[in-house]
C-alpha atoms as a PDB file:
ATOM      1  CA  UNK A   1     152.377 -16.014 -78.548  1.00  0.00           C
ATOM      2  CA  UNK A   2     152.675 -16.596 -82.399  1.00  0.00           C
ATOM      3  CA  UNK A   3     149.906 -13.954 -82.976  1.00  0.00           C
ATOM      4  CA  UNK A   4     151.251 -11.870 -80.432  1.00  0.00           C
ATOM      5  CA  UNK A   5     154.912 -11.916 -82.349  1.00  0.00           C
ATOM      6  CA  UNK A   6     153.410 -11.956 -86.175  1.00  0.00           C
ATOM      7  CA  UNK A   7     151.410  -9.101 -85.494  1.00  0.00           C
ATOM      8  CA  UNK A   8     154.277  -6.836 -83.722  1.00  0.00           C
ATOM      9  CA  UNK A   9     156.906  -8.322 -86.389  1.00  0.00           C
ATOM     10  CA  UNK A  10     154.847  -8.195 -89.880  1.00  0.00           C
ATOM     11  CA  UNK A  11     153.608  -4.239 -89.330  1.00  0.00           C
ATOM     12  CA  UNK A  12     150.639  -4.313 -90.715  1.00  0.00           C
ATOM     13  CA  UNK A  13     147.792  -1.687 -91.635  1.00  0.00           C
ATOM     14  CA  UNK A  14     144.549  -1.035 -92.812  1.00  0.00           C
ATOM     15  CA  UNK A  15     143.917   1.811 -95.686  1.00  0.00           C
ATOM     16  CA  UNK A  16     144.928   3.277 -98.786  1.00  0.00           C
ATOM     17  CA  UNK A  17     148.158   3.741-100.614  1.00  0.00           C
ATOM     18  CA  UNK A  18     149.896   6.456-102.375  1.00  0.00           C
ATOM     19  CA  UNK A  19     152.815   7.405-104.021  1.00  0.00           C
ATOM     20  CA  UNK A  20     153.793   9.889-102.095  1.00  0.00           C
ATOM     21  CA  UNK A  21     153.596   7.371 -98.822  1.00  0.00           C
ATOM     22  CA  UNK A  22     156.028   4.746 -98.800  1.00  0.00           C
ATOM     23  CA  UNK A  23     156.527   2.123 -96.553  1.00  0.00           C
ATOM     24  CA  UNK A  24     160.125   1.648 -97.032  1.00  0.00           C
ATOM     25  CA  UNK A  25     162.530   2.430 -94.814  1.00  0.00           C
ATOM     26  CA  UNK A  26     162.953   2.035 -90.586  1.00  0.00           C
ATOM     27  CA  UNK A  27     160.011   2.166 -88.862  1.00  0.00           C
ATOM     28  CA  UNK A  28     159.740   2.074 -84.769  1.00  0.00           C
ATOM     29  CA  UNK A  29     156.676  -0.015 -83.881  1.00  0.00           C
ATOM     30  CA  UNK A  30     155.149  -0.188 -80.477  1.00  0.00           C
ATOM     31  CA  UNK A  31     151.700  -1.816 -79.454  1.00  0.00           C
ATOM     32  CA  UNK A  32     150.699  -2.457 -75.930  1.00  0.00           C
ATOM     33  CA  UNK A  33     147.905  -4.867 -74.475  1.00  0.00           C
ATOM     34  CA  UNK A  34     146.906  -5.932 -71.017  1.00  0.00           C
ATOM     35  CA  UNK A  35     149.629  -8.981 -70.590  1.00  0.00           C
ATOM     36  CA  UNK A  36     152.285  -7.491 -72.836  1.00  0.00           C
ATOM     37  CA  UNK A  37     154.211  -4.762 -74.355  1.00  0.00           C
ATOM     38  CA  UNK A  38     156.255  -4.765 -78.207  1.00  0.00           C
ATOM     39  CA  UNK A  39     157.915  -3.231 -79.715  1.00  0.00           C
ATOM     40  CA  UNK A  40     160.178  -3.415 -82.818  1.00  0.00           C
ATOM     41  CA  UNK A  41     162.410  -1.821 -85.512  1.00  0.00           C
ATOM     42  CA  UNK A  42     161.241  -2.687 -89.000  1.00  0.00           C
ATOM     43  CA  UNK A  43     163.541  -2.221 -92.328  1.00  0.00           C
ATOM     44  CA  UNK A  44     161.579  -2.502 -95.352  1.00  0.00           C
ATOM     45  CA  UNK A  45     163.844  -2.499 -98.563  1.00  0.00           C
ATOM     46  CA  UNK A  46     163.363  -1.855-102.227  1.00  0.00           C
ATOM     47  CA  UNK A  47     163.947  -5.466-102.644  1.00  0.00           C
ATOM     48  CA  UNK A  48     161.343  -6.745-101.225  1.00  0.00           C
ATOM     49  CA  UNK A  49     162.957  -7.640 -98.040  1.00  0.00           C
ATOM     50  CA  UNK A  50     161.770  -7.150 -94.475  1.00  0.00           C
ATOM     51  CA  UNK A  51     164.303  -6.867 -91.461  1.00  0.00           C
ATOM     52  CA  UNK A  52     162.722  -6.689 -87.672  1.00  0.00           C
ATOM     53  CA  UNK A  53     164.031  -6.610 -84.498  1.00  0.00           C
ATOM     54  CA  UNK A  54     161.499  -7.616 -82.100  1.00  0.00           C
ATOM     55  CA  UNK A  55     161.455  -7.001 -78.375  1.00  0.00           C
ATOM     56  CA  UNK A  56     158.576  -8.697 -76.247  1.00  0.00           C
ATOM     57  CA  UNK A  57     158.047  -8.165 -72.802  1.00  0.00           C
ATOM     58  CA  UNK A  58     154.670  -9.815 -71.186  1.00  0.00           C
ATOM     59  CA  UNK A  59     153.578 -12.275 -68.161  1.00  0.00           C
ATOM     60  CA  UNK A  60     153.230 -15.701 -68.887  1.00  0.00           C
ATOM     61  CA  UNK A  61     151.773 -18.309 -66.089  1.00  0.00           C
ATOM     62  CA  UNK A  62     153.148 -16.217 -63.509  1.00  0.00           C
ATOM     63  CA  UNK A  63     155.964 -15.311 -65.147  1.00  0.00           C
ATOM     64  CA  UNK A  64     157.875 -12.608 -66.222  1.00  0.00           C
ATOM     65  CA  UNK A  65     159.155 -13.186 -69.891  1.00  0.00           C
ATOM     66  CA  UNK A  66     161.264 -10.866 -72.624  1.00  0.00           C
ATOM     67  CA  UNK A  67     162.324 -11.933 -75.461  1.00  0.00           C
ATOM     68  CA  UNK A  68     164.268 -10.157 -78.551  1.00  0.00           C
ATOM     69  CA  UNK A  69     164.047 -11.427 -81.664  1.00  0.00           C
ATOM     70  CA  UNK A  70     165.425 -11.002 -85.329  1.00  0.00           C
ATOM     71  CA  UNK A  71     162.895 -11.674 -88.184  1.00  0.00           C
ATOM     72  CA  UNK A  72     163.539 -11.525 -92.041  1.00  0.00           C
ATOM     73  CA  UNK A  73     160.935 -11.951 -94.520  1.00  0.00           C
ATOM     74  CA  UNK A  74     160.163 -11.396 -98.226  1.00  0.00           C
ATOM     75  CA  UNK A  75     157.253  -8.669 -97.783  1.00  0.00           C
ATOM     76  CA  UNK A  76     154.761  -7.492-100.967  1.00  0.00           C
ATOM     77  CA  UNK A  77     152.123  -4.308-100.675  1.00  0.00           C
ATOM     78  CA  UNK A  78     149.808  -4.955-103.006  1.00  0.00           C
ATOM     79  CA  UNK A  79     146.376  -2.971-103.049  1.00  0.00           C
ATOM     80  CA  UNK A  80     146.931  -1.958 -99.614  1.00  0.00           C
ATOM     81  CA  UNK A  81     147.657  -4.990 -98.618  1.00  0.00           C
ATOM     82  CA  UNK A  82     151.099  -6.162 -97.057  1.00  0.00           C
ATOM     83  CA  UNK A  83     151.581  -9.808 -96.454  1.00  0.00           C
ATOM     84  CA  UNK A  84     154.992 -11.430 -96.032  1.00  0.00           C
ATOM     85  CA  UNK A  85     156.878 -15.282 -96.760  1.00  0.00           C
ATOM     86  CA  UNK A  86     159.437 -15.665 -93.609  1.00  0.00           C
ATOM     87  CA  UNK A  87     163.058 -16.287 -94.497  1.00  0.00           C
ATOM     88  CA  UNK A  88     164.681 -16.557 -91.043  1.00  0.00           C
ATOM     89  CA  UNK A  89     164.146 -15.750 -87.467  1.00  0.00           C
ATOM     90  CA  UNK A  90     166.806 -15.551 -84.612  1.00  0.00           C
ATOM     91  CA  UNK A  91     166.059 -15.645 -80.545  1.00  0.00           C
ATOM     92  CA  UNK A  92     168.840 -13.443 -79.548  1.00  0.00           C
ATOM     93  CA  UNK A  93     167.362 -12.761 -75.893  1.00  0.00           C
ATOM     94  CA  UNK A  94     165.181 -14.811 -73.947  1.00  0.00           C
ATOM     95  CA  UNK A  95     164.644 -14.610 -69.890  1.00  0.00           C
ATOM     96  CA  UNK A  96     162.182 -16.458 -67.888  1.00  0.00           C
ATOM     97  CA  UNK A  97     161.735 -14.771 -64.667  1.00  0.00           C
ATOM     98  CA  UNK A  98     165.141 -13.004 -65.161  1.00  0.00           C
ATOM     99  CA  UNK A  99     167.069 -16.644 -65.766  1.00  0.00           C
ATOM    100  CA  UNK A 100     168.659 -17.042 -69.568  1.00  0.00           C
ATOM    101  CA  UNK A 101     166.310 -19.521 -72.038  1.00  0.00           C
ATOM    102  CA  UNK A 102     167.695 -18.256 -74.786  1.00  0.00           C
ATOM    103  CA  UNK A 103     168.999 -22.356 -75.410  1.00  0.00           C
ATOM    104  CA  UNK A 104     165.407 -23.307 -73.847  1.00  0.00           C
ATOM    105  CA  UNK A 105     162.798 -25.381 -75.375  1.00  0.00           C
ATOM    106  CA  UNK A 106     160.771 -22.184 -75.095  1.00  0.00           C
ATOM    107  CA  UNK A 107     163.325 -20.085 -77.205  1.00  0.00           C
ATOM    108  CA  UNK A 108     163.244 -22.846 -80.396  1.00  0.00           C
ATOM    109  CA  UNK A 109     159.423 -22.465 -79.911  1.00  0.00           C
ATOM    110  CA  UNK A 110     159.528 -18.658 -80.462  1.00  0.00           C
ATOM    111  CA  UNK A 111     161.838 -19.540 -83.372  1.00  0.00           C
ATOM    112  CA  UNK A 112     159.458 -21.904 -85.161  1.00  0.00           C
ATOM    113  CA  UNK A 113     156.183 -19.089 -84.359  1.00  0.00           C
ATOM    114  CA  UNK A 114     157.930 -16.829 -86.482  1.00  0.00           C
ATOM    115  CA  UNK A 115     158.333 -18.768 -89.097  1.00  0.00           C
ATOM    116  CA  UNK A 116     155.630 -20.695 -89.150  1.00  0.00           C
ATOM    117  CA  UNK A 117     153.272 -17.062 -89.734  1.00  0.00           C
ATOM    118  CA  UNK A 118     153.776 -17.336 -93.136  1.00  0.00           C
ATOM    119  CA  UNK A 119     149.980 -16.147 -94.253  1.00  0.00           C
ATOM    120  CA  UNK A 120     149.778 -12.750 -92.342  1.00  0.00           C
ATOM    121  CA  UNK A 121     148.614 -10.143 -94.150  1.00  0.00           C
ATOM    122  CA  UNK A 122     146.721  -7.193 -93.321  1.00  0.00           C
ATOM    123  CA  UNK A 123     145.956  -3.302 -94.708  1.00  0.00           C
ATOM    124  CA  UNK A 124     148.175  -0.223 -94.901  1.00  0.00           C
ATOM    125  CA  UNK A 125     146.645   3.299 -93.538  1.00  0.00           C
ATOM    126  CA  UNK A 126     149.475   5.904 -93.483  1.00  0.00           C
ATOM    127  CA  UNK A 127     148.265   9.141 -91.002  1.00  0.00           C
ATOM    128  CA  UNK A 128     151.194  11.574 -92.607  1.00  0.00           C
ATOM    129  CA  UNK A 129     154.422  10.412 -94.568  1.00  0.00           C
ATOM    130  CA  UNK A 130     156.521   9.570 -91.413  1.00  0.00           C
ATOM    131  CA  UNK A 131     153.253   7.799 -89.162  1.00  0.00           C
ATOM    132  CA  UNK A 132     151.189   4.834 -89.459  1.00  0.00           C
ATOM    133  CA  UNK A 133     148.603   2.453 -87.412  1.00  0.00           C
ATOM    134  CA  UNK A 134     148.691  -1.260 -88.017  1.00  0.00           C
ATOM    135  CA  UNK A 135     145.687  -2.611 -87.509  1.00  0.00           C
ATOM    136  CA  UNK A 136     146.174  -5.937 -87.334  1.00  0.00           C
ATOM    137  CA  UNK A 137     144.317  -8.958 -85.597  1.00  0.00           C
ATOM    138  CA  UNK A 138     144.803  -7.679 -81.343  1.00  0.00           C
ATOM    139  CA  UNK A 139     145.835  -4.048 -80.251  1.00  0.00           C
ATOM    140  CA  UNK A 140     146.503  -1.565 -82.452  1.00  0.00           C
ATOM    141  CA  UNK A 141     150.477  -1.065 -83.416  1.00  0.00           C
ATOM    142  CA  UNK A 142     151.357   2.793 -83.605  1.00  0.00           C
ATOM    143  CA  UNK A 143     154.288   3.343 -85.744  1.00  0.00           C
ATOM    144  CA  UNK A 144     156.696   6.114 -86.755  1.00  0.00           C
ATOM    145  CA  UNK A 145     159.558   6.975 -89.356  1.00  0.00           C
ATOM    146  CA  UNK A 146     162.950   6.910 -88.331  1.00  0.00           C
END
C-alpha cells in the first residue's frame, strides 16, 4: 500500500524540463491498476511545498477499502527530477467494507506509509503546458492542470 500511496501522492514523471512548463500549481492526478483506483489533487507552491489530497479506492483480502488522505511535503525538481521530504500526512476517510477505520490500526498505518516514503523520486515529462504522465514505479499516473 505504501507504494501504491507514494506513487499517487508524490506525482512523479519521467522527461525533460522547460521554462515554459511548470509544475506549479493544482494538478488532478488519476492512475488506475487491476486492484485499485487513485486519484488526487496536488498543489505545488513556489515555496517548495507540496499539498495532496489523496483518494484510494482498491480490494484488499476480500475487502472493499477507500481511504482519503492529506499529504504535505517539501518537494525539489531538479534536472527533471522531483523527489520530496514528507512534512505531515492526515487519514481523513477510511472504510473497511463500508464500516468507519478512520481511528483503526489500519488508518495510523496509512499515516506512517506516507511518511515514511521519504526517498521517492522520479522524472518529469510534460505532454503540453496543462498535461503530464508520471511514470513512476506501477501504472502510469495521467495528470492535468486545473
Amino acid at each position: 500500500m505504501k507504494a501504491l500511496l507514494t506513487a499517487a501522492t508524490l506525482v512523479l514523471l519521467s522527461a525533460p524540463f522547460s521554462s515554459a512548463q511548470s509544475i506549479l500549481g493544482t494538478w488532478t492526478c488519476a492512475r488506475s491498476a487491476a486492484d485499485n483506483d487513485a486519484v488526487s489533487n496536488v498543489t505545488f507552491s513556489e515555496t517548495g511545498r507540496l499539498d495532496a489530497l489523496v483518494n484510494i479506492d482498491f480490494l484488499g483480502l476480500d475487502q472493499e477499502v477507500s481511504a482519503q488522505a492529506r499529504y504535505r511535503s517539501d518537494y525539489q525538481l531538479v534536472n527533471g527530477t522531483l523527489s520530496d521530504t514528507p512534512v505531515s500526512a492526515y487519514v481523513s476517510k477510511l472504510t473497511i467494507d463500508g464500516q468507519d477505520a478512520r481511528r483503526s490500526e489500519h488508518a495510523e498505518t496509512l499515516r506512517r506509509a506516507l511518511l515514511d516514503g521519504s526517498d521517492a523520486s522520479a522524472t518529469v515529462t510534460f505532454t503540453s503546458e496543462n498535461y503530464m504522465i508520471l511514470s513512476a514505479d506501477k501504472a502510469p499516473i495521467n495528470c492535468v492542470r486545473m
